[in-house]
Protein backbone atom coordinates (compact mmCIF):
# COMPACT_ATOMS: atom_id res chain seq x y z
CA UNK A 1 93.33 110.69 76.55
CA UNK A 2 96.68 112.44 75.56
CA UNK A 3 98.65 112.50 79.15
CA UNK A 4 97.64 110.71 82.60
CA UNK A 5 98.84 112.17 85.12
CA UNK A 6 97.06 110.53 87.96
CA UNK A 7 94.35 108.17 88.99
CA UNK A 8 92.37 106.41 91.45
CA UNK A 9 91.45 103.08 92.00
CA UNK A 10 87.77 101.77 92.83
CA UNK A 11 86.21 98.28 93.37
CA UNK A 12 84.04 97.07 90.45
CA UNK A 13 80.81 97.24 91.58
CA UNK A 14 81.31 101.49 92.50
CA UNK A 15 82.40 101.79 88.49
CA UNK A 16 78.69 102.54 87.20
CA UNK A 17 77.71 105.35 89.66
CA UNK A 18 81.45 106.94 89.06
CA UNK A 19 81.19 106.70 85.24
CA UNK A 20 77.66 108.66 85.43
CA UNK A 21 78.60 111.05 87.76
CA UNK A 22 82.09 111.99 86.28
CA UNK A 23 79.88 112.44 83.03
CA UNK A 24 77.58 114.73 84.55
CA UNK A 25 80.61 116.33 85.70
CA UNK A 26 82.03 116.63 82.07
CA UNK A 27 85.61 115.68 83.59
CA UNK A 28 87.85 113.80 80.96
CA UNK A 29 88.76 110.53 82.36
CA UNK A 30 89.31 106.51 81.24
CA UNK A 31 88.99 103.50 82.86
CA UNK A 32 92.33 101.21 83.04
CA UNK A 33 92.22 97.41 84.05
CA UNK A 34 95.99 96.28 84.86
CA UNK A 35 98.08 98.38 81.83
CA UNK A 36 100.57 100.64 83.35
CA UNK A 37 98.78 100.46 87.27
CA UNK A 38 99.18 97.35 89.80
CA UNK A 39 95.94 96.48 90.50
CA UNK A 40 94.55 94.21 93.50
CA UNK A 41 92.07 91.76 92.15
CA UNK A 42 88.06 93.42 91.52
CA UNK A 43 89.80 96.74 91.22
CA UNK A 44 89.66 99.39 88.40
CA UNK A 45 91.36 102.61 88.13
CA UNK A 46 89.98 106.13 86.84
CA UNK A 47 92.20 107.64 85.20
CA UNK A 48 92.46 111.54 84.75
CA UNK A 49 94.87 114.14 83.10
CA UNK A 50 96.01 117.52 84.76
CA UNK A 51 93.13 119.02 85.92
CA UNK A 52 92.58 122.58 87.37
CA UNK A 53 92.85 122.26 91.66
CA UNK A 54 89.27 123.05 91.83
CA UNK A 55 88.11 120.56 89.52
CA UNK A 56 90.95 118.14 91.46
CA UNK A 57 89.89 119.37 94.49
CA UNK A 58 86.27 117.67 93.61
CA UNK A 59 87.64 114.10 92.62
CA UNK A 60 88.97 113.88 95.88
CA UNK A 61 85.78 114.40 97.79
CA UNK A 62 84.00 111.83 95.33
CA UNK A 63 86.81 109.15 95.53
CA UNK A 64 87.48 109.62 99.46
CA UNK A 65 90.95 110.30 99.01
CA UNK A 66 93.93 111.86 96.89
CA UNK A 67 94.72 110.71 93.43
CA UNK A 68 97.61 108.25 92.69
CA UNK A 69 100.71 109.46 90.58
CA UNK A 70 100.24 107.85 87.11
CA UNK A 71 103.70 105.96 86.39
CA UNK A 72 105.34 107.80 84.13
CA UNK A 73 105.70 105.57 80.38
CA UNK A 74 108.88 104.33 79.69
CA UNK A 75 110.34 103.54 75.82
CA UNK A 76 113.42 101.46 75.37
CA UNK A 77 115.53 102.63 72.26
């Protein structure tokens, strides 16, 4: 995936029933273990890149909540 914008974090055992239903879905996403995102122990985040407000509008019913601003990448020169 080219740009994250924002994501949402999930407990492990929820990660099979969100990866088939997001696929069903056909919504672009990844899964992200501690990289850029703080994570609490047992948690995973789904990450997503702009997506139309309906199609946002969607994740947030599935995930329970809104999505989390993806921290922007930083390169030191």
């Amino acid at each position: 995936m080219d740009h994250k914008s924002f994501y949402f974090t999930v407990p492990w055992d929820e990660v099979h029933y969100l990866k088939e239903t997001l696929s069903t879905m056909e919504m672009p996403f990844s899964i992200e273990q501690k990289d850029a995102i703080v994570l609490e122990e047992g948690q995973v985040a789904f990450v997503f890149p702009t997506v139309s407000a309906r199609h946002y509008q969607h994740l947030r019913e599935l995930f329970g909540e809104e999505g989390k601003l993806y921290p922007e990448e930083t390169s030191s020169t």
